[in-house]
Every structure is written in C-alpha cells, then in structure tokens.
C-alpha atoms as a PDB file:
ATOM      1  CA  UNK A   1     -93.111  36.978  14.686  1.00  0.00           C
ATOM      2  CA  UNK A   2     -91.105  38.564  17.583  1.00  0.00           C
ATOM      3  CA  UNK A   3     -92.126  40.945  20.861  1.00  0.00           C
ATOM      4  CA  UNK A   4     -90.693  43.749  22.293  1.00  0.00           C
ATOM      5  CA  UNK A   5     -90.152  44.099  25.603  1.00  0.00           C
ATOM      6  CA  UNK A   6     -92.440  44.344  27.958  1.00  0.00           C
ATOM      7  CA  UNK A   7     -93.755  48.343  28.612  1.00  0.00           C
ATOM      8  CA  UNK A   8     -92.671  49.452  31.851  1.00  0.00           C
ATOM      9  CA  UNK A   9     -95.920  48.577  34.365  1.00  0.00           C
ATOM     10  CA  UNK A  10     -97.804  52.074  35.442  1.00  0.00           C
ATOM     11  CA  UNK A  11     -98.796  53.050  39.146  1.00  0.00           C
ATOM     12  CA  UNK A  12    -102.007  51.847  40.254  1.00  0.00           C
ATOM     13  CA  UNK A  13    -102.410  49.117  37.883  1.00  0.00           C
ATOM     14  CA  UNK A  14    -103.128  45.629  39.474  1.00  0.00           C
ATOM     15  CA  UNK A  15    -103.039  42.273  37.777  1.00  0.00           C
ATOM     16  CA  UNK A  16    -100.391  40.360  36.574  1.00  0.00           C
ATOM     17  CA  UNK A  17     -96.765  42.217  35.172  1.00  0.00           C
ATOM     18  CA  UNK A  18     -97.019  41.694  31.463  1.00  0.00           C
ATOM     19  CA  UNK A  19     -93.981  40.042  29.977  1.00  0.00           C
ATOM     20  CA  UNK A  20     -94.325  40.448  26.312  1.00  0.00           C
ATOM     21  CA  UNK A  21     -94.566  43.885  24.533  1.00  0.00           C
ATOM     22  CA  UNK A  22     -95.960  44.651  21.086  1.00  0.00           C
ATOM     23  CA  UNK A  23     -95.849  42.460  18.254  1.00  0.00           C
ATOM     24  CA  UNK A  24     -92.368  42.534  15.514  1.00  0.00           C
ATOM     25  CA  UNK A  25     -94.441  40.704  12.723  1.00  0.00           C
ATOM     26  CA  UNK A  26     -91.523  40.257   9.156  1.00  0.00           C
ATOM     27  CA  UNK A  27     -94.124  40.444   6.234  1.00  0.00           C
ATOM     28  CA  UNK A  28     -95.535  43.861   7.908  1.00  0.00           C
ATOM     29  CA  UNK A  29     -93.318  46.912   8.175  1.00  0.00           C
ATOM     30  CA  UNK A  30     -95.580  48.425   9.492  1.00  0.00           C
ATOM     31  CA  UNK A  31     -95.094  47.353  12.718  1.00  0.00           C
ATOM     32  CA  UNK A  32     -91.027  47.631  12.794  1.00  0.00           C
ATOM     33  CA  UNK A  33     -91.352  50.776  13.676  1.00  0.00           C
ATOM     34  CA  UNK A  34     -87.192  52.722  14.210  1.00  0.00           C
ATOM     35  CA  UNK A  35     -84.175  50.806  13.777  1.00  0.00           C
ATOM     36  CA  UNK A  36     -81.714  51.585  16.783  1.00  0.00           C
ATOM     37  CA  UNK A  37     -79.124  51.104  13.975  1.00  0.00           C
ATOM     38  CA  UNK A  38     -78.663  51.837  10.607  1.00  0.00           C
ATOM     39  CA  UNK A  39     -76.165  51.652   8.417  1.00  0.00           C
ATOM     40  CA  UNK A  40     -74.745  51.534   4.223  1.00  0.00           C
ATOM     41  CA  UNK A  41     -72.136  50.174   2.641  1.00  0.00           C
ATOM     42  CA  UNK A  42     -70.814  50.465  -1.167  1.00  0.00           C
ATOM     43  CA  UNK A  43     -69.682  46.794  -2.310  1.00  0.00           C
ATOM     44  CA  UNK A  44     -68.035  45.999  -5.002  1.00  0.00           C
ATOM     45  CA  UNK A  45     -70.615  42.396  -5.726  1.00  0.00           C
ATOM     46  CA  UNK A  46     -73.624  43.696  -4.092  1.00  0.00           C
ATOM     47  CA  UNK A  47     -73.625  47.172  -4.600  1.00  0.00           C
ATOM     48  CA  UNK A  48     -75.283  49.419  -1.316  1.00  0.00           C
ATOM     49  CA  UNK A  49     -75.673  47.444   1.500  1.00  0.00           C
ATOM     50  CA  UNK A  50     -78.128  48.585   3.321  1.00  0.00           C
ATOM     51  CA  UNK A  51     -78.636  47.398   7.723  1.00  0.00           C
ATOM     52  CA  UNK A  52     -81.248  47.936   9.449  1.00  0.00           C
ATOM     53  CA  UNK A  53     -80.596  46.572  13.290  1.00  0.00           C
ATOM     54  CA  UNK A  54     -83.628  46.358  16.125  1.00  0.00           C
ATOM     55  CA  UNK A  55     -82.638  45.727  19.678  1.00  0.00           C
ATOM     56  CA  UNK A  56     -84.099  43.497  22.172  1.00  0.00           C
ATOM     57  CA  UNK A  57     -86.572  41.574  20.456  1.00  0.00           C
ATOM     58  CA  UNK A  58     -87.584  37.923  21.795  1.00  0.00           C
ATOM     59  CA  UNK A  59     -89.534  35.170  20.780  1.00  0.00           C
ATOM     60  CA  UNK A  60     -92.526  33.972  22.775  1.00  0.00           C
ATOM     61  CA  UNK A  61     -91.447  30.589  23.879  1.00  0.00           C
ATOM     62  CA  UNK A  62     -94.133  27.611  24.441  1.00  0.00           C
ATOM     63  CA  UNK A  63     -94.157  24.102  26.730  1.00  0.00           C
ATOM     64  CA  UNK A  64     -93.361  22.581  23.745  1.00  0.00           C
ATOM     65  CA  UNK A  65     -90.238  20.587  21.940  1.00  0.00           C
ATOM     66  CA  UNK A  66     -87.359  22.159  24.421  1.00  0.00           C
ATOM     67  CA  UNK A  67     -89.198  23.465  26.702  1.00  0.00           C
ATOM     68  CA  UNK A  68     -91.350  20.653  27.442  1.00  0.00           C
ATOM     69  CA  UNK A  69     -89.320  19.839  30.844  1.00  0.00           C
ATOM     70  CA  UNK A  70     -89.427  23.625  31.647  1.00  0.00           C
ATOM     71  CA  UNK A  71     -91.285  23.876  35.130  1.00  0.00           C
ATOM     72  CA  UNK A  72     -92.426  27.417  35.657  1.00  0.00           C
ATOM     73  CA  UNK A  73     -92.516  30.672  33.808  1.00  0.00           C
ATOM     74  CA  UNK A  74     -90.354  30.369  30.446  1.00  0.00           C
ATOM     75  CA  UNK A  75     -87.300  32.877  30.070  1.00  0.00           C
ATOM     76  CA  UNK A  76     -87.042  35.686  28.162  1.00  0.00           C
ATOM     77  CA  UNK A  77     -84.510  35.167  25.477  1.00  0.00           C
ATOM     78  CA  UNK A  78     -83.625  38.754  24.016  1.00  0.00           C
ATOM     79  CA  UNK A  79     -81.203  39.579  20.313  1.00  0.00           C
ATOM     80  CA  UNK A  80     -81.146  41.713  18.080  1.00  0.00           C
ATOM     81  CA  UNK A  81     -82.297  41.259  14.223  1.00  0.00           C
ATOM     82  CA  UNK A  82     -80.838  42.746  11.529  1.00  0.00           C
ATOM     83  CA  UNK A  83     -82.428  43.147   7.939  1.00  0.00           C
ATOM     84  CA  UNK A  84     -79.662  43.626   5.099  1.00  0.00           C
ATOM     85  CA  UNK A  85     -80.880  44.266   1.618  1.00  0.00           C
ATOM     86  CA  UNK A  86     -78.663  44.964  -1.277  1.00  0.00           C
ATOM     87  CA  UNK A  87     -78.879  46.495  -4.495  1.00  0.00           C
ATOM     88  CA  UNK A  88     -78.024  43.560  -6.607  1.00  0.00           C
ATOM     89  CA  UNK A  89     -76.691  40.081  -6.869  1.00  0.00           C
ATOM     90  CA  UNK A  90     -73.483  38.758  -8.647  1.00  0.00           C
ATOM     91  CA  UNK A  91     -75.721  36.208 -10.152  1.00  0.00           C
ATOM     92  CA  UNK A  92     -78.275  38.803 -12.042  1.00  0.00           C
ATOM     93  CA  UNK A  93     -81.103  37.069  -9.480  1.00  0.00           C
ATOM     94  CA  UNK A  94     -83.722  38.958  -7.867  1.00  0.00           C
ATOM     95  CA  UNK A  95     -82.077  40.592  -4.355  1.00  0.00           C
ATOM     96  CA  UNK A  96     -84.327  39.327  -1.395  1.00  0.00           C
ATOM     97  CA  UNK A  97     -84.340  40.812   1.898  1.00  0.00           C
ATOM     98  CA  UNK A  98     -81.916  38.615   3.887  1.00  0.00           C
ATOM     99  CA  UNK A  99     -83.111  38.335   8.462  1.00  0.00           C
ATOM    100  CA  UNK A 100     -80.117  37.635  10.706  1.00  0.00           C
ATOM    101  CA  UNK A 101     -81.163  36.957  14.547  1.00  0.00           C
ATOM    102  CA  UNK A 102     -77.751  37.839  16.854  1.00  0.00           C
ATOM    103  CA  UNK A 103     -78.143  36.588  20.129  1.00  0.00           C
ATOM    104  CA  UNK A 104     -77.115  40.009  22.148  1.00  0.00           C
ATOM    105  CA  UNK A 105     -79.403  42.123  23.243  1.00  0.00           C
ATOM    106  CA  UNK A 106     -77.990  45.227  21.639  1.00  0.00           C
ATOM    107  CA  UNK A 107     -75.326  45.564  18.980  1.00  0.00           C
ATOM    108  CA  UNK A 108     -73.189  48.723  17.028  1.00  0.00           C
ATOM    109  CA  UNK A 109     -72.858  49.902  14.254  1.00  0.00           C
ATOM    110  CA  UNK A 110     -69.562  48.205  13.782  1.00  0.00           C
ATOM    111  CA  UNK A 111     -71.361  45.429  15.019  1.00  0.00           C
ATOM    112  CA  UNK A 112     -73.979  45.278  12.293  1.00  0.00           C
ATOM    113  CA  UNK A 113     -71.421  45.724   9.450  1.00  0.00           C
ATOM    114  CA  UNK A 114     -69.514  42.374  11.032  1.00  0.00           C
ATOM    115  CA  UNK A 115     -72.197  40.220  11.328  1.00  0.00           C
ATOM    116  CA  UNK A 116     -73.757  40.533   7.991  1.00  0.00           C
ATOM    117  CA  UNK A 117     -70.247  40.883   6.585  1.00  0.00           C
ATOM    118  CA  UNK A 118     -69.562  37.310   8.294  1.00  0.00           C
ATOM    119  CA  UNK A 119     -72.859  36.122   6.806  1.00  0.00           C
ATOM    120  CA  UNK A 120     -71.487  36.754   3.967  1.00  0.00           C
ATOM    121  CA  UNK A 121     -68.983  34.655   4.390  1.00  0.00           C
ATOM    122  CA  UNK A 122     -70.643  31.650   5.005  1.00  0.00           C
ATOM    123  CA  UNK A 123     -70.111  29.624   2.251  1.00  0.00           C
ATOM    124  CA  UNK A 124     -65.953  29.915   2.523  1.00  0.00           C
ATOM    125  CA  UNK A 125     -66.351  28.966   6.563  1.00  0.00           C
ATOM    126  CA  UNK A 126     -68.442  25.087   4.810  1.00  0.00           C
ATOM    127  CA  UNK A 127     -66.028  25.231   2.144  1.00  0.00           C
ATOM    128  CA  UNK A 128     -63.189  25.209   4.722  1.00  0.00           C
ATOM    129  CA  UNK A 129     -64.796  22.438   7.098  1.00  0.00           C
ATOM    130  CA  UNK A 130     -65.208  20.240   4.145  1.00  0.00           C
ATOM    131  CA  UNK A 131     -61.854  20.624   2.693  1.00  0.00           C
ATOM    132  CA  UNK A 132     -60.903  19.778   6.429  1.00  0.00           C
ATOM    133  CA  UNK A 133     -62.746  16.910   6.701  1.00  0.00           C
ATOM    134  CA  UNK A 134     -62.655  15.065   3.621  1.00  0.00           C
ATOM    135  CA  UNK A 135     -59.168  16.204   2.360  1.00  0.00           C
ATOM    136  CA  UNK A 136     -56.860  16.380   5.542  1.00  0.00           C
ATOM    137  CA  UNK A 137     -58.855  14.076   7.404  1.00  0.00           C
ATOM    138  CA  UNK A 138     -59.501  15.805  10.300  1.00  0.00           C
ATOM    139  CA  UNK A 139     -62.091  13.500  11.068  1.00  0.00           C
ATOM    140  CA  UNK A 140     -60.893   9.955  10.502  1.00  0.00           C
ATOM    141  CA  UNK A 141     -58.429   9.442  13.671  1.00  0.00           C
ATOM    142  CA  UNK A 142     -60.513   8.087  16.513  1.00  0.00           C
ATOM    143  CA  UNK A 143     -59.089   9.699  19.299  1.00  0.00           C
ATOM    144  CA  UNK A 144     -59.661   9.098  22.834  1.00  0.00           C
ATOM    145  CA  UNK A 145     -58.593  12.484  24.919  1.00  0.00           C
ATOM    146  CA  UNK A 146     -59.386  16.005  24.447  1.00  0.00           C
ATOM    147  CA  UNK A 147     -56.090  17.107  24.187  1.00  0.00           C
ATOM    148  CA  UNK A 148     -55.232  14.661  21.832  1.00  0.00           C
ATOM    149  CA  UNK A 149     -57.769  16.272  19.479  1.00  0.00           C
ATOM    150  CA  UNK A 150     -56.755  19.440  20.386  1.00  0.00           C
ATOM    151  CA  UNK A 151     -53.176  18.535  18.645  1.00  0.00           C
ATOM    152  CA  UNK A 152     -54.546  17.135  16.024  1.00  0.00           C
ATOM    153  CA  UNK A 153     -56.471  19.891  15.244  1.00  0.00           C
ATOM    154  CA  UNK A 154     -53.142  22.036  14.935  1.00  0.00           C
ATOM    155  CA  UNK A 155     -51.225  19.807  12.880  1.00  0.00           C
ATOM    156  CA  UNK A 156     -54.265  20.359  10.515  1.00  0.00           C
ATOM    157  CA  UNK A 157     -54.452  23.549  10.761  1.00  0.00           C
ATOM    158  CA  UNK A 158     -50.638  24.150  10.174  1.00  0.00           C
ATOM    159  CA  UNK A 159     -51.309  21.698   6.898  1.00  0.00           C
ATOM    160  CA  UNK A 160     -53.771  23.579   5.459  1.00  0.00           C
ATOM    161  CA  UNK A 161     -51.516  27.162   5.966  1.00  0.00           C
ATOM    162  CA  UNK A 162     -48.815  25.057   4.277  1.00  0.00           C
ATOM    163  CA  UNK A 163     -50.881  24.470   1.042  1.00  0.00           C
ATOM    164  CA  UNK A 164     -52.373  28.037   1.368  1.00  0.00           C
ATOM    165  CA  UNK A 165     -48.563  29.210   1.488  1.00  0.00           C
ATOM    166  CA  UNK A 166     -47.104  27.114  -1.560  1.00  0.00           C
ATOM    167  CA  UNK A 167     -49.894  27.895  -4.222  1.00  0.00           C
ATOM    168  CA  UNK A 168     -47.795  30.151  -5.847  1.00  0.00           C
ATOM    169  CA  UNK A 169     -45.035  27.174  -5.975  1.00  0.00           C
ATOM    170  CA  UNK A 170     -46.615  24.549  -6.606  1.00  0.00           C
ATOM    171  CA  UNK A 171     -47.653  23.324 -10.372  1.00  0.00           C
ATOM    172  CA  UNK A 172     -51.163  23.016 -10.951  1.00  0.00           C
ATOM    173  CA  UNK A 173     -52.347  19.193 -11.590  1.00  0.00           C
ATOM    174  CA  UNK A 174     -55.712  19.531 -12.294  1.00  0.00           C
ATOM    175  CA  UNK A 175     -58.294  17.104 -13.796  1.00  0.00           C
ATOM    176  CA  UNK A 176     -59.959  16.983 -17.296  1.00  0.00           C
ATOM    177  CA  UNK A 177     -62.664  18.508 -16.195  1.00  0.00           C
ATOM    178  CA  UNK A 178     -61.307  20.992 -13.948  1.00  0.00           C
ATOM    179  CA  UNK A 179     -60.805  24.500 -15.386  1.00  0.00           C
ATOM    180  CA  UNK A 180     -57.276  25.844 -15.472  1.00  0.00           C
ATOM    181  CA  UNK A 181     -57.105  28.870 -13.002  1.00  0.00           C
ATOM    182  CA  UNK A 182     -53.846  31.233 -11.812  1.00  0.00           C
ATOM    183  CA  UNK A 183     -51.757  30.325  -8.928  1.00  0.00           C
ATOM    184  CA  UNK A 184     -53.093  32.855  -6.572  1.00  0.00           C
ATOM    185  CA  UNK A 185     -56.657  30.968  -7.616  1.00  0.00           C
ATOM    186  CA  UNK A 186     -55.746  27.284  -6.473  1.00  0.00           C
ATOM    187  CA  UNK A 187     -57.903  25.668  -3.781  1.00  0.00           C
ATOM    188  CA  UNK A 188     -56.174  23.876  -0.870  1.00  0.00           C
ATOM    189  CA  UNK A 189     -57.144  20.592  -2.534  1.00  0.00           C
ATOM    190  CA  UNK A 190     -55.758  20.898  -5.934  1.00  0.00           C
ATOM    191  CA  UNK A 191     -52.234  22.328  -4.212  1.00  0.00           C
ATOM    192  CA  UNK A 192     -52.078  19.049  -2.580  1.00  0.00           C
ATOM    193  CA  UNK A 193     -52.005  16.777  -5.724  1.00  0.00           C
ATOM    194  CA  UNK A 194     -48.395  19.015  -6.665  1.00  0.00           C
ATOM    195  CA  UNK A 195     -47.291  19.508  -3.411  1.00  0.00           C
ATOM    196  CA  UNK A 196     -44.734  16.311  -2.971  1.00  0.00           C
ATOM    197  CA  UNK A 197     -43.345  17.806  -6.574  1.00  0.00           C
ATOM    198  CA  UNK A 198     -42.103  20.839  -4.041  1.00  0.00           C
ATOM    199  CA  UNK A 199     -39.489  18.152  -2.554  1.00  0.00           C
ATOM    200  CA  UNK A 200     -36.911  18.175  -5.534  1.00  0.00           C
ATOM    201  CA  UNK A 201     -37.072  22.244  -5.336  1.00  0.00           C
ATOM    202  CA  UNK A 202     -37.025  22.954  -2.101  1.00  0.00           C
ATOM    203  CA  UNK A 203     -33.741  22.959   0.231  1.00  0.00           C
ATOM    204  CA  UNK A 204     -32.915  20.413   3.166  1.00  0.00           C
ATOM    205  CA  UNK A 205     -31.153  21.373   6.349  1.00  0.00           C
ATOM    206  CA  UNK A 206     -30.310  18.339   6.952  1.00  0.00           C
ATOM    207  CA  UNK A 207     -27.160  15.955   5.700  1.00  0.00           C
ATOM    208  CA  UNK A 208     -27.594  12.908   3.446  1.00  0.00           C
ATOM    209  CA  UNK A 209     -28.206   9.867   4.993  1.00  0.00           C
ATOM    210  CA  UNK A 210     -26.315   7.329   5.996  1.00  0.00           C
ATOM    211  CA  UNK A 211     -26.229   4.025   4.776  1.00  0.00           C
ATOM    212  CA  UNK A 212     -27.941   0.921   7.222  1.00  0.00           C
ATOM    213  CA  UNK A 213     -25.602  -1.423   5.853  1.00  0.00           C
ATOM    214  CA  UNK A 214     -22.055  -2.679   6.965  1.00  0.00           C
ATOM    215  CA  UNK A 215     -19.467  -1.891   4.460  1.00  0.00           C
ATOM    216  CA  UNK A 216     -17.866  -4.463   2.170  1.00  0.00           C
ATOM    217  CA  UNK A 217     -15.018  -5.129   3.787  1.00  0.00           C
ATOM    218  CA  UNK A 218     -10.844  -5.495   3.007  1.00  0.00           C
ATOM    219  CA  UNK A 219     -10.985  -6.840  -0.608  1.00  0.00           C
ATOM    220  CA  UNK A 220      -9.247 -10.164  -0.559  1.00  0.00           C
ATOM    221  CA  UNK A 221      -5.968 -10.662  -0.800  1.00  0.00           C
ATOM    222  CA  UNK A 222      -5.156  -7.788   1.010  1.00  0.00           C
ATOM    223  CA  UNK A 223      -3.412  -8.894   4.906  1.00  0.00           C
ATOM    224  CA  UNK A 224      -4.096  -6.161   7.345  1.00  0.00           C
ATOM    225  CA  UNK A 225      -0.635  -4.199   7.536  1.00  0.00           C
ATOM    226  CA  UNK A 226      -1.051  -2.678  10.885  1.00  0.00           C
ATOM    227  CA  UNK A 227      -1.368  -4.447  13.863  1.00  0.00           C
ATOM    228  CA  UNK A 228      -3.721  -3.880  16.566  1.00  0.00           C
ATOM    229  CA  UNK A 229      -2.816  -2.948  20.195  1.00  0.00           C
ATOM    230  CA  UNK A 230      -2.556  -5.905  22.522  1.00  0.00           C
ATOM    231  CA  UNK A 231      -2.954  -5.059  26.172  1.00  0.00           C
ATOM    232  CA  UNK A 232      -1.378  -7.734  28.952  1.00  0.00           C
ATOM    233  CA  UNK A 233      -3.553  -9.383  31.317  1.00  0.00           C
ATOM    234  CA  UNK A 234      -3.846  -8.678  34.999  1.00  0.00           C
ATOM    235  CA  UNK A 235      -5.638 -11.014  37.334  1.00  0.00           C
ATOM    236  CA  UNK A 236      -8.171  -9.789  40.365  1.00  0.00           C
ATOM    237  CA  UNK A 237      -9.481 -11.626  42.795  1.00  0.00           C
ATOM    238  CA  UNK A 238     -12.696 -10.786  44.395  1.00  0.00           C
ATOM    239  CA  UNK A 239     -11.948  -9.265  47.293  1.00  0.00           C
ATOM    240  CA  UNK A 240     -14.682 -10.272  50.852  1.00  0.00           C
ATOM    241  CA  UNK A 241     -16.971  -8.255  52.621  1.00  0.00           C
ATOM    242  CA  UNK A 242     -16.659  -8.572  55.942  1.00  0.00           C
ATOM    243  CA  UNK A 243     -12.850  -8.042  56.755  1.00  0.00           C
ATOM    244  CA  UNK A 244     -11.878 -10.765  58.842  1.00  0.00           C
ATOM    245  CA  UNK A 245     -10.441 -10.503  62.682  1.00  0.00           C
ATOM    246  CA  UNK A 246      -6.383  -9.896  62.771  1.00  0.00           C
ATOM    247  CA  UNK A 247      -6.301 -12.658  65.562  1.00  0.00           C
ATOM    248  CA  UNK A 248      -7.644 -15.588  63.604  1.00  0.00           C
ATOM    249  CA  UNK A 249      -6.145 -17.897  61.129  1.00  0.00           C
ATOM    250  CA  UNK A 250      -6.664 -16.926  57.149  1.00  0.00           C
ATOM    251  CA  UNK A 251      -8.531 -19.229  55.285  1.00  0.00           C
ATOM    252  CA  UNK A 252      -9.302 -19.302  51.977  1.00  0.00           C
ATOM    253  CA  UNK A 253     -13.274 -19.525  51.791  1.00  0.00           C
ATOM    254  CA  UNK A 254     -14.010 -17.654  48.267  1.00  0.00           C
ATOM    255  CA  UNK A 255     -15.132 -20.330  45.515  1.00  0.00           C
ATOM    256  CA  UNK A 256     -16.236 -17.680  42.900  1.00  0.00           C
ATOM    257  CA  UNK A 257     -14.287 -17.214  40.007  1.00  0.00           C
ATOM    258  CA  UNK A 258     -11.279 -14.937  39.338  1.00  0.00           C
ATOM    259  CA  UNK A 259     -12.209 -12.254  37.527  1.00  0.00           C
ATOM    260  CA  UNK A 260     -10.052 -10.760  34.372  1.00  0.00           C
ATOM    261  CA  UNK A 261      -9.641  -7.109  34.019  1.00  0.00           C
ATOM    262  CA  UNK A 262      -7.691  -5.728  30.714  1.00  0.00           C
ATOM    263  CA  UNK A 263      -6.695  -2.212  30.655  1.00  0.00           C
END
C-alpha cells in the first residue's frame, strides 16, 4: 500500500498539516483511480503491452529497520509506479500483472515504454554479470586502487566485444550436452573455447621473430679471409686541475695511471 500526496491544507483549518494523502492499495482498483500515463505497445513475444503509470506516490515510512536512527519527522520519498500487463507469455503461462516502482516523481510516456522495456531485459543484464564474473574473471584480481579497477574493468569489457565480434568466425566447440545453435546464436562463453583457433586465420602486423640464440658460428676449417681493422695506439696522460704558477719549478706529482685512448 502507497499514499498520495498530501491534499493541499484549506483556510481556517487548525491542527497539524497532514502529510499523507489517500490510500494506493494493489489488490483494489478501486482506489487507483486515473493514470497520469498510459500507454500500448504491439510485441512480437508478449503481444499488447499495456502501461499504466501513477505519479507521486510514497510509502509511509516507520522508526523501524532504516529508519531506526532517524531523529524527527521521516521524509517523504515520492516515484512513480507503473502496472504493465500483457496479452500473453512466450511460455503459454498465465500473464500476471507485473508493479515497477521508479524512483522519480513523475515520468513520460517515453519514459514508461523504457522502463518496462528495460525490465524486460533483466535477465540478459544477470546473464551478462555472470558471464563477467565467472568467465572473464572480472572478479578474481584483488586490486588495491580505484583506478586500477576502473582499467580492469575496460580490458573486460573490450574482451567480451571481442568474443561478441568473432562469433561469426569462430567454430563452435560445444559440449555433449550442449545443443548445436547458428553463429549469430553463440554465447560469449562458448566463442571463447574456439577463439585461440582464430590465431592460424587471422593476419599479424607484425614480423617473425627473431631467434634468442647466438648463431653457430664459422664451420671449422674455415680461417677468416678478411682481416679486421687495427687502429694504433695513442697515449694520454691525465692532465691536473689546478694549472700551476708560470714562476715555479714543474714537478711531476700525478701517480694515477696513463690512460689509453684508441680511435
């Protein structure tokens, strides 16, 4: 059960503002009263969509679980609910009513279609996460700064757009008791088990590698016919910092080695 807002207060009344307006009770249509939006859309699963938005409804909040802590008057926490029913399922089960809760106040009728339309989508958004998670390992690296995370998160990202990219070129390795399905059908996950088969297909821009090793060698038996450069020797001495005074005797006072220089 929700409440409306609270009916502007009339003049000449005294006592305390109300806060809450009338009741929004789910089991009892009665008391919906208008949608502010409405809306219908043909699907091609579900048939008419058909939904039904009502502004500004909020729940009556309690000093209780969250809001134990809360010292003085508890907020007023307004969204919007929206009430999609369709004409059928893809399963052949009975269609329920389905309640979303958005957290603005008001929403559009572009709005409405989105939201439910996401809702929709629900299971693809898990589907995603887990593939994430237990297949890329976005999880498993224990990383220590934000922005390191924030680069891992990326890489995985790009990964996952790779395998998304190559289904069509990758072979299909599936298990016994995996159905065959087309290219265009292939989960992330089974792309991954053929995509190092890609390697032997795809190009490389870059040269073949170089070997590590030294090579083997003259053979023996084989002199070296041309003779390498010899250079002659020149001898420097090391030369003193301080120049010495032009009116006293030279004396030799540097112990260090002579240095070589060849060239």
């Amino acid at each position: 059960m929700l409440r409306r807002p609270a009916p502007p207060r009339l003049p000449g009344t005294t006592g305390r503002p109300r806060r809450h307006g009338g009741e929004f009770i789910f089991d009892d249509p009665g008391s919906w009263g208008e949608p502010d939006v409405a809306t219908t859309t043909d699907t091609r699963l579900y048939g008419a969509a058909t939904a039904r938005a009502w502004h500004r409804l909020h729940p009556r909040l309690t000093h209780r679980t969250a809001w134990t802590a809360q010292h003085g008057p508890l907020p007023i926490i307004e969204g919007t609910v929206i009430l999609l029913q369709v004409d059928r399922l893809p399963s052949g089960a009975i269609a329920k009513p389905v309640w979303l809760w958005w957290s603005q106040a008001t929403a559009t009728d572009a709005e409405v279609d989105l939201l439910w339309q996401v809702f929709l989508r629900r299971f693809d958004i898990e589907h995603t996460f887990r593939m994430l998670k237990q297949t890329l390992g976005w999880t498993s690296p224990k990383l220590r700064y934000p922005h390191a995370a924030d680069r891992w998160t990326w890489l995985v990202l790009a990964a996952y757009t790779q395998l998304r990219l190559a289904r069509t070129a990758a072979g299909e390795l599936r298990r016994p008791w995996e159905r065959p399905a087309p290219p265009e059908r292939l989960s992330p996950a089974r792309v991954r088990r053929a995509f190092r088969h890609l390697r032997a297909n795809a190009g490389c821009p870059a040269a073949a590698p170089k070997p590590s090793r030294p090579g083997p060698g003259r053979p023996p038996g084989h002199p070296n016919r041309h003779r390498a450069p010899r250079h002659d020797v020149h001898i420097v001495t090391a030369a003193t910092r301080n120049k010495p005074n032009s009116n006293t005797k030279k004396t030799k006072t540097s112990n260090s080695p002579r240095l070589r220089r060849t060239g």
